[in-house]
Protein backbone atom coordinates (compact mmCIF):
# COMPACT_ATOMS: atom_id res chain seq x y z
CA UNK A 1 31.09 -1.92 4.58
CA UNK A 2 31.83 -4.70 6.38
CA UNK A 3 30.31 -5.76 9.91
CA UNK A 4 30.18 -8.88 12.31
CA UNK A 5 27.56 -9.74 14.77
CA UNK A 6 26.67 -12.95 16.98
CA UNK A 7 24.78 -13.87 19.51
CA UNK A 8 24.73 -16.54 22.21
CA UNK A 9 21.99 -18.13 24.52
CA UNK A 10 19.97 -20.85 25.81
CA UNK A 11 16.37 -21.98 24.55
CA UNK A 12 14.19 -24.38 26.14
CA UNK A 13 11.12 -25.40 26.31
CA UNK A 14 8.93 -27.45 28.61
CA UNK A 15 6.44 -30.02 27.78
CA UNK A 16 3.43 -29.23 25.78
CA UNK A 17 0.32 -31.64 25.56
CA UNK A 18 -2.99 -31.14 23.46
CA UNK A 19 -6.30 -32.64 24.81
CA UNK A 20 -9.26 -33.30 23.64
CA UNK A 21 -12.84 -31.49 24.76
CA UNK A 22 -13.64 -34.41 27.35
CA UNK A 23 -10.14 -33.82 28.60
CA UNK A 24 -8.02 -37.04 27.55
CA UNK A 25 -4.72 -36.96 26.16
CA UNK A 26 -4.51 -36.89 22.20
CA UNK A 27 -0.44 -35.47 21.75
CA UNK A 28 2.28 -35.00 24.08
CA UNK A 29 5.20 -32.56 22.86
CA UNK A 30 8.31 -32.82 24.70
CA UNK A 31 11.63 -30.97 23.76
CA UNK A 32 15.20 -32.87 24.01
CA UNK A 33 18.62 -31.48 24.31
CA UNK A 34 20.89 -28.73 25.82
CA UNK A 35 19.22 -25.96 23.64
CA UNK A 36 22.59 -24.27 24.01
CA UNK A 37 22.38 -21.75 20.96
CA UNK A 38 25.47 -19.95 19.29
CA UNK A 39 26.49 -18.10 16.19
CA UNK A 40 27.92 -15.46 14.11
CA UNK A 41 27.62 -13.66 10.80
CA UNK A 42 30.18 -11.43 8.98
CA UNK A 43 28.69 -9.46 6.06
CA UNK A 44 29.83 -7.55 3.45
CA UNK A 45 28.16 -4.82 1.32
CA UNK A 46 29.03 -1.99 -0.96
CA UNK A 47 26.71 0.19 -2.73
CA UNK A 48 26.97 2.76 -5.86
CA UNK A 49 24.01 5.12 -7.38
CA UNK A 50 24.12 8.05 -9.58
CA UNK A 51 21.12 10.30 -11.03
CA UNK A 52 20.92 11.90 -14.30
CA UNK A 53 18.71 14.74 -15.28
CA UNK A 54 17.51 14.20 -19.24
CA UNK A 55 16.55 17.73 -19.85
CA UNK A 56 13.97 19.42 -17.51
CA UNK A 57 10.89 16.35 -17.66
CA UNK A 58 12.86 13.33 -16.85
CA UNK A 59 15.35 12.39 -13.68
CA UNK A 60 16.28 8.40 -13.55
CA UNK A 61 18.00 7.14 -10.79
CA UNK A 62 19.71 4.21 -10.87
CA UNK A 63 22.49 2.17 -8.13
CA UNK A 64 23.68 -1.54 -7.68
CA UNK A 65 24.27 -3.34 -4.45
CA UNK A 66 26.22 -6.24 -3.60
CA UNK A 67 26.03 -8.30 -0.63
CA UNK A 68 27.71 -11.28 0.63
CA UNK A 69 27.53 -13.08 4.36
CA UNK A 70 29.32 -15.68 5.88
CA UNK A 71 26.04 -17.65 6.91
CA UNK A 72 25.02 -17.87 2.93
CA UNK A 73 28.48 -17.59 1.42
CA UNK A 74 26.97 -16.34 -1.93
CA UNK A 75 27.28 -12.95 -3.47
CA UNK A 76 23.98 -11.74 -4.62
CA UNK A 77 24.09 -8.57 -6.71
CA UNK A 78 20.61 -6.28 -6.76
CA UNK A 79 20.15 -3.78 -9.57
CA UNK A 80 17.53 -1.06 -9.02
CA UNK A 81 16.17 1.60 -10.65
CA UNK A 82 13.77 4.91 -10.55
CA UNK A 83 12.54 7.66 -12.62
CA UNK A 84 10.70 10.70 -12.17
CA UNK A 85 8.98 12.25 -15.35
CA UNK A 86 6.58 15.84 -15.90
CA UNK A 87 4.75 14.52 -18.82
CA UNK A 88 3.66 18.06 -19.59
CA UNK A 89 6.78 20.37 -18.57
CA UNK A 90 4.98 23.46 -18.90
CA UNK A 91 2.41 22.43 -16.07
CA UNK A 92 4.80 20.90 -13.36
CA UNK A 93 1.72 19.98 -11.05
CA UNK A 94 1.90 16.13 -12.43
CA UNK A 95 4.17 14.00 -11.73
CA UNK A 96 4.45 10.46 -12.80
CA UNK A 97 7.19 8.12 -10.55
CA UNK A 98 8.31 4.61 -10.43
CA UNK A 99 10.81 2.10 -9.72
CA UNK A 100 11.64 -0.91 -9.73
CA UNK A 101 14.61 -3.29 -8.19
CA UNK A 102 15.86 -6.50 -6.59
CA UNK A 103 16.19 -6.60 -2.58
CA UNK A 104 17.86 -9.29 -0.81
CA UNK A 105 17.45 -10.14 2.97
CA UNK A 106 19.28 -11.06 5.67
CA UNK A 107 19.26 -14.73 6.67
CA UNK A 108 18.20 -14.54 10.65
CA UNK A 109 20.90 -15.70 12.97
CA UNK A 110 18.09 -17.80 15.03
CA UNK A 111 17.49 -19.27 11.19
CA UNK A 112 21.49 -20.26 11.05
CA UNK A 113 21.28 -21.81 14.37
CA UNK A 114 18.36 -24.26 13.69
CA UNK A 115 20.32 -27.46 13.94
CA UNK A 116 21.09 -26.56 17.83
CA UNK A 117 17.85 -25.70 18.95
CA UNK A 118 16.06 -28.67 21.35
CA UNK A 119 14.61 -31.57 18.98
CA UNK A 120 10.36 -32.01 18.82
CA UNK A 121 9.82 -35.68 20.26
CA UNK A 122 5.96 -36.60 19.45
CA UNK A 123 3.89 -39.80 20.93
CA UNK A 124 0.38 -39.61 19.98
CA UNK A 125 -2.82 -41.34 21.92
CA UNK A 126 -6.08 -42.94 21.46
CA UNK A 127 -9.11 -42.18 22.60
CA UNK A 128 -8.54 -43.71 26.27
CA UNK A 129 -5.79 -40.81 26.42
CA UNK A 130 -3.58 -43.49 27.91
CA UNK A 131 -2.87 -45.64 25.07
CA UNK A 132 0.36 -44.82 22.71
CA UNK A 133 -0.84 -45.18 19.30
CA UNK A 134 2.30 -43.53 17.74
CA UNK A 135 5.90 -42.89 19.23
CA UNK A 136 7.80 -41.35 20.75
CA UNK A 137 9.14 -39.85 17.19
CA UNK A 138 12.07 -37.63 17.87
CA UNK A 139 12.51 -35.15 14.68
CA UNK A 140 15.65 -33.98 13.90
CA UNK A 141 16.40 -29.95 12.82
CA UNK A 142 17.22 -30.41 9.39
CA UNK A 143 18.50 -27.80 6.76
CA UNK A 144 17.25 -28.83 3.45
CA UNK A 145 20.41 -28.87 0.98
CA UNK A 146 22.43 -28.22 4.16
CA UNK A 147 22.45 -24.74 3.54
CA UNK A 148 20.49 -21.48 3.88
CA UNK A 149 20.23 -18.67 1.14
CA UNK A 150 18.91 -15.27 1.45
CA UNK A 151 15.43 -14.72 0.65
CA UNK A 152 15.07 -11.90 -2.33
CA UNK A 153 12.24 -9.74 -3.77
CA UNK A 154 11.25 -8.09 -6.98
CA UNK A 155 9.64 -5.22 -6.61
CA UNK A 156 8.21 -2.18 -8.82
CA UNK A 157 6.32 0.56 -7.92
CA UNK A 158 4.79 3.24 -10.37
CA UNK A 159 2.33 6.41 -9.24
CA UNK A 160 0.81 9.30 -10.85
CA UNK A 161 1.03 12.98 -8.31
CA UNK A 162 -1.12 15.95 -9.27
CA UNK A 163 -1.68 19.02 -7.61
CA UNK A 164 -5.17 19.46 -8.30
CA UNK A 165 -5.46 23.29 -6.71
CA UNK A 166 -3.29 25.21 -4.54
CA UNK A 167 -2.20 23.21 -1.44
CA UNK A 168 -4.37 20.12 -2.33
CA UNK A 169 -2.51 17.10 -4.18
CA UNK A 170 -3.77 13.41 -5.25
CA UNK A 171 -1.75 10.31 -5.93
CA UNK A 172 -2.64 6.89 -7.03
CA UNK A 173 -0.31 4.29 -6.95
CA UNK A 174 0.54 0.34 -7.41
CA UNK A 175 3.35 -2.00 -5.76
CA UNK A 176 4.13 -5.31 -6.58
CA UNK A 177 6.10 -7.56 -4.57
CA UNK A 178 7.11 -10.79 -5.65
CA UNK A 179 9.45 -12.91 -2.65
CA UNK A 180 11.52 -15.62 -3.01
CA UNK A 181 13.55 -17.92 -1.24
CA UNK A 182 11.45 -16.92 2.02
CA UNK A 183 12.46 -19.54 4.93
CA UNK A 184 9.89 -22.02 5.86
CA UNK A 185 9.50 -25.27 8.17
CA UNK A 186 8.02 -28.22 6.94
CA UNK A 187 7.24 -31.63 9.27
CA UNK A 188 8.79 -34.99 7.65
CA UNK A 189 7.60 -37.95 9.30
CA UNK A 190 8.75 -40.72 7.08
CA UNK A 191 11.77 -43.40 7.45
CA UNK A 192 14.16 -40.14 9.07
CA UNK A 193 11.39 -37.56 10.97
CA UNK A 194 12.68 -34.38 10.97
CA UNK A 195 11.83 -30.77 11.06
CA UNK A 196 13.13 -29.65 7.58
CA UNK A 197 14.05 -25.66 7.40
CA UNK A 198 14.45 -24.68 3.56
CA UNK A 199 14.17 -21.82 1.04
CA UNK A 200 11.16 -22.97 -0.70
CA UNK A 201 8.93 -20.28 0.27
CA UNK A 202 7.58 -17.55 -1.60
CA UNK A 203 4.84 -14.71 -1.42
CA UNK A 204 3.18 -11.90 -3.18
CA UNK A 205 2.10 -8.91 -2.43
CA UNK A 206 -0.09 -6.17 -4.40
CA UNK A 207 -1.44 -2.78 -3.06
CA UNK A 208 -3.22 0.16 -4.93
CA UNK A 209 -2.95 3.37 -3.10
CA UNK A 210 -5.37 6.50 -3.69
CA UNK A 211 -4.55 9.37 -1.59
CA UNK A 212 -5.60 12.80 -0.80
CA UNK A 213 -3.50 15.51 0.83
CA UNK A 214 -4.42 19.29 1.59
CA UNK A 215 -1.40 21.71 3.21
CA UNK A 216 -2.86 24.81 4.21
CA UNK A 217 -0.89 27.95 6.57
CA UNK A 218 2.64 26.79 5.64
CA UNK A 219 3.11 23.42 7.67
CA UNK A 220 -0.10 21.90 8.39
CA UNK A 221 -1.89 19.09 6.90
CA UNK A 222 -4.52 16.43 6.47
CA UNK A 223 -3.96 13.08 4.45
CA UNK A 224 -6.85 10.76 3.43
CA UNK A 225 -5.90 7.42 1.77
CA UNK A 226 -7.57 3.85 1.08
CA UNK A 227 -5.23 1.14 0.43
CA UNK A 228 -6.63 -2.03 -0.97
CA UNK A 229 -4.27 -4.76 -0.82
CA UNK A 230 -3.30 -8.59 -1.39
CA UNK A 231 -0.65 -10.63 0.55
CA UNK A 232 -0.49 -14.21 -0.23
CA UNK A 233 2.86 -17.17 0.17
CA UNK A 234 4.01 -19.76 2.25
CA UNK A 235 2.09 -20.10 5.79
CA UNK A 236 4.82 -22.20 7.77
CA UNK A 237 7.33 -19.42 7.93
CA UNK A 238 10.37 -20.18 10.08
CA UNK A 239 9.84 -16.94 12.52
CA UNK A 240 6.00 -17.88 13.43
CA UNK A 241 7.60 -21.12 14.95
CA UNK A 242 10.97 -20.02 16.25
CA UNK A 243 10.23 -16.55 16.66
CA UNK A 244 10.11 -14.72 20.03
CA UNK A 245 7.63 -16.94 20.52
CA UNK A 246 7.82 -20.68 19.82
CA UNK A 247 4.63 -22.47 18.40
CA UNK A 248 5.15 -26.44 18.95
CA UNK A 249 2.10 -27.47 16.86
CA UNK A 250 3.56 -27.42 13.12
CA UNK A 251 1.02 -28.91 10.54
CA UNK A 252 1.83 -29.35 6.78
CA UNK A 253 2.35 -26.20 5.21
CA UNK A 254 -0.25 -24.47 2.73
CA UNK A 255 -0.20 -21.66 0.54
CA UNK A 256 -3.05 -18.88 1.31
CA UNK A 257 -3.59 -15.27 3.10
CA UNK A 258 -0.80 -14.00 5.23
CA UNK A 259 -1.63 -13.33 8.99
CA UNK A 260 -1.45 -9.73 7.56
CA UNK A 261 -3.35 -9.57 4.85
CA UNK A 262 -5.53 -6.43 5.11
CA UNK A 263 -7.69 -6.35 1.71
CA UNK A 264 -9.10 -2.60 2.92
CA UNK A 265 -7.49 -0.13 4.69
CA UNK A 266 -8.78 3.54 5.59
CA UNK A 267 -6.14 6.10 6.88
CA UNK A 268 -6.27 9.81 8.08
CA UNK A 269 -3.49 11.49 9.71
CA UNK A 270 -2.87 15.03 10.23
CA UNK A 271 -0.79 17.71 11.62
CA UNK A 272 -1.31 21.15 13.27
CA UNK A 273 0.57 23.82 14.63
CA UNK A 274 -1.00 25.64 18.05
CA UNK A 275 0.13 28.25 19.80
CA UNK A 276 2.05 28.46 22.26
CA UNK A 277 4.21 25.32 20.64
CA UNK A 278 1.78 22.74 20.86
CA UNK A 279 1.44 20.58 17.91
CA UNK A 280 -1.58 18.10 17.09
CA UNK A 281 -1.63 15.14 15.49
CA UNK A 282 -4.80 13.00 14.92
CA UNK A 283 -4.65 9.87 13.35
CA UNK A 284 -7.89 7.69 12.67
CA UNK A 285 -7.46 3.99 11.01
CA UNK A 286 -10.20 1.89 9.90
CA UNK A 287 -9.24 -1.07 8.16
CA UNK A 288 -10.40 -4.95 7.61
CA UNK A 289 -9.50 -7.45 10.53
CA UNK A 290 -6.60 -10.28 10.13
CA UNK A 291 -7.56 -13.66 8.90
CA UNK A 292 -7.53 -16.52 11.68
CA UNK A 293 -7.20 -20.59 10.64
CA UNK A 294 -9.80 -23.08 12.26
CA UNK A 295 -9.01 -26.53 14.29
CA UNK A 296 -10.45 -29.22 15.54
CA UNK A 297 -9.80 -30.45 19.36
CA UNK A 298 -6.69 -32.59 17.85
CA UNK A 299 -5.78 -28.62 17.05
CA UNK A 300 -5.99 -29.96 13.43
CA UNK A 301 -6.91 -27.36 10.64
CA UNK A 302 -10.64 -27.99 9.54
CA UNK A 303 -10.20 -25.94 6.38
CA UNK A 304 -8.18 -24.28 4.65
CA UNK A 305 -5.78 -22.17 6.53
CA UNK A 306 -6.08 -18.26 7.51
CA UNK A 307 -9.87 -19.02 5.38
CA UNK A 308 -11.89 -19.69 8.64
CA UNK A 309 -12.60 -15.88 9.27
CA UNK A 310 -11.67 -12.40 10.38
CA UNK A 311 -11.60 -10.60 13.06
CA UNK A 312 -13.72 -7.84 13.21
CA UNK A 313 -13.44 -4.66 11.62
CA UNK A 314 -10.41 -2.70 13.28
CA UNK A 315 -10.80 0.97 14.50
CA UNK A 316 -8.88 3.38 16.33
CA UNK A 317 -8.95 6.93 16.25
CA UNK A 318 -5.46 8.02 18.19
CA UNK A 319 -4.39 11.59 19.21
CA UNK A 320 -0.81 13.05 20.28
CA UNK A 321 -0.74 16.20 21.68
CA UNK A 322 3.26 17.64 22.04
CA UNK A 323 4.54 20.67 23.39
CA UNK A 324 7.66 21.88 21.96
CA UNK A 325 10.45 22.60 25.16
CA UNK A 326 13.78 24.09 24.65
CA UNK A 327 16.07 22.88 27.37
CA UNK A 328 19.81 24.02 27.95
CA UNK A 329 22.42 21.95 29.15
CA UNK A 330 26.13 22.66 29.53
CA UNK A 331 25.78 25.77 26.79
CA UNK A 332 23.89 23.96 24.40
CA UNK A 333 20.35 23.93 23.85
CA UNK A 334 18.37 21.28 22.96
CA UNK A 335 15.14 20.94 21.10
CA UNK A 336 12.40 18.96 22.75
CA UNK A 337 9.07 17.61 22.59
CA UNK A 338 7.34 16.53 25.38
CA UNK A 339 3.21 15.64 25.17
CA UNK A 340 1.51 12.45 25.33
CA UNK A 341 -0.44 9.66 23.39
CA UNK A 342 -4.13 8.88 23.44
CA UNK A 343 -4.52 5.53 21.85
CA UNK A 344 -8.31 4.39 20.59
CA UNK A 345 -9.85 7.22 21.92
CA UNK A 346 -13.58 6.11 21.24
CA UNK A 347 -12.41 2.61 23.18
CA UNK A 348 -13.99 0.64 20.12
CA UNK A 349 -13.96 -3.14 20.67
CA UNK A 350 -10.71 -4.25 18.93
CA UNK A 351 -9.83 -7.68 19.69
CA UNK A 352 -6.88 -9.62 19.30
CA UNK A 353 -7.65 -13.58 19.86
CA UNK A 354 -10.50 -15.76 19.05
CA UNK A 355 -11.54 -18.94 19.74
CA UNK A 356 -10.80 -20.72 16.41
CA UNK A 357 -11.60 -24.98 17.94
CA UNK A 358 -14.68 -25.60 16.58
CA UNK A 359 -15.05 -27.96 19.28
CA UNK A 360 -14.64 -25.88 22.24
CA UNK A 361 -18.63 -24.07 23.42
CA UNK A 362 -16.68 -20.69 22.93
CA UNK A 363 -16.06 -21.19 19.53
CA UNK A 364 -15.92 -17.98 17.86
CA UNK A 365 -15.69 -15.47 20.38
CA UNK A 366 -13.29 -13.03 20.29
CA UNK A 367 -11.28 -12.03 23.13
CA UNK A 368 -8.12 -9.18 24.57
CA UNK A 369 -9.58 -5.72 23.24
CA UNK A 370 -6.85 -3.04 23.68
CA UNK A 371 -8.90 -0.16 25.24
CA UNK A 372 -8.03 3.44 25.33
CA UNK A 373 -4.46 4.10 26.76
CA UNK A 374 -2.91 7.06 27.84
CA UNK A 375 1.22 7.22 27.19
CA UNK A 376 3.23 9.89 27.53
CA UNK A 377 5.87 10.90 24.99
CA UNK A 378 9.23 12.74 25.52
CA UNK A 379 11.42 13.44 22.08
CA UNK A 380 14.94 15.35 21.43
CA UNK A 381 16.14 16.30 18.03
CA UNK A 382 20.07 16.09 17.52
């Protein structure tokens, strides 16, 4: 397969100061140059897998890919590999699965464009707020080794399936996710300044899964897992700064919890049939809230990064309610759904910011709950 894609735009950004609690001036961000952004990709991939069945107990599955794009210019082959084995053939009610494999990504095309974007320049004040103290630094957008490469990740997988009686089945599982190559920013301030974008990252990620799931009637069912997890690498990745959001405040980078790192998770999600068409689904998620960084007024990190907290315990218990609606159009007849969405039914407090400046007087309170929300929901099957 081979495709091509590009984009081209404009991004600017005004002037950004941070001040200190009694108001005065500490750092003044200001952003230089057109911002005029353009730039393409062509990429190449082909693919090939086959299965084999070794008798009745064992299936392996096994394929190759091999990618190339213009904005890496490498070819990166990725082996994979999975099997599927009935460790006592007689009793087909366990199943024991795994895989494991090599998955490159795509290099973002805002990532290829980082030498056009507007340039940081910094001038930094004392305590009058009027005095310059450092500055105006301009830092240039830098590629470090003048290239880009495409992050990777090795990954294996391996879980044990048993039906346990009729219509009720348990897994446990374990994924392992080791990333390289990730994209990250780091600040250089020395003889050249410069914003330096490089393939130095890397993260990790580890989940064990435990799972319950009971089918009864012939299409309904309830699934009960607990996921407990671990996802640590890199904390100045390139997208939390040049993302759909810009973030102009870039620190040194550190290695600790990802803004996603959920060490519990609860899940519960089922499906019924009604009559009369109407299908139910109930989903209720209870699971450990995202780690948050603290700073100073100088919106300098106190401690260690994404270690200053949590927020607090998520939970949402969600319904959708759909009816299903044949409708026919031109001859044809077309299968619908059309319900809606109840989201956090039981309106639990589930915020989304905090105050993380230990100097401000709301220090540590959390703020922008999303309450319960009605949506409605309209779906056609081709």
């Amino acid at each position: 397969m081979i495709s091509h894609s590009g984009f081209d735009g404009t991004d600017r950004s005004r002037e950004v100061a941070i001040r200190r609690a009694d108001g005065t001036l500490f750092q003044r961000f200001e952003f230089i140059g057109a911002g005029a952004l353009s730039r393409g990709v062509t990429e190449c991939t082909a693919f090939a897998q086959d299965r084999w069945q070794i008798g009745a107990p064992l299936t392996l599955d096994a394929g190759l890919r091999l990618d190339w794009d213009s904005l890496g210019d490498r070819f990166h082959v990725a082996p994979r590999a999975g099997f599927a084995w009935l460790p006592f053939p007689k009793d087909p009610r366990t199943v024991i699965r795994g895989g494991l494999g090599v998955f490159y990504d795509k290099i973002p095309l805002n990532a290829g464009a980082f030498t056009q974007y507007q340039q940081f320049r910094v001038t930094n004040y004392a305590a009058d707020g009027e005095t310059v103290t450092a500055g105006p630094v301009t830092f240039a957008n830098v590629l470090g080794g003048d290239r880009l490469d495409n992050a990777y990740s090795l990954t294996w997988n391996a879980e044990l399936d048993r039906e346990v009686t009729r219509g009720l089945w348990a897994r446990a599982g374990y994924q392992n996710r080791e990333q390289r190559n990730d994209p990250v920013i780091d600040p250089v301030d020395g003889g050249t300044p410069a914003l330096v974008l490089s393939n130095r990252g890397s993260s990790s990620y580890k989940e064990w899964l435990f799972s319950l799931r009971y089918r009864f009637r012939r299409a309904d069912e309830v699934t009960v897992s607990y996921v407990r997890s671990s996802a640590v690498g890199n904390l100045n990745a390139f997208e939390l700064y040049f993302g759909n959001y810009h973030y102009p405040v870039i620190r040194t980078d550190e290695v600790g919890p990802q803004p996603f790192d959920v060490p519990d998770r609860f899940l519960v999600t089922a499906i019924a049939n009604l009559p009369y068409g109407f299908i139910l689904a109930p989903l209720l998620e209870i699971r450990d809230g995202f780690p948050y960084s603290l700073v100073d007024e100088e919106q300098r990190f106190v401690s260690a990064r994404n270690r200053g907290g949590r927020f607090p315990l998520f939970a949402s218990l969600d319904f959708t309610l759909m009816k299903k609606v044949d409708i026919k159009f031109r001859n044809r007849v077309y299968r619908t759904q059309i319900g809606v969405k109840i989201y956090n039914l039981t309106n639990h407090w589930n915020p989304r910011d905090v105050q993380n400046n230990v100097d401000s007087p709301a220090f540590g309170t959390f703020y922008n709950s999303v309450g319960r929300q009605f949506r409605g929901k309209f779906e056609i099957d081709f």
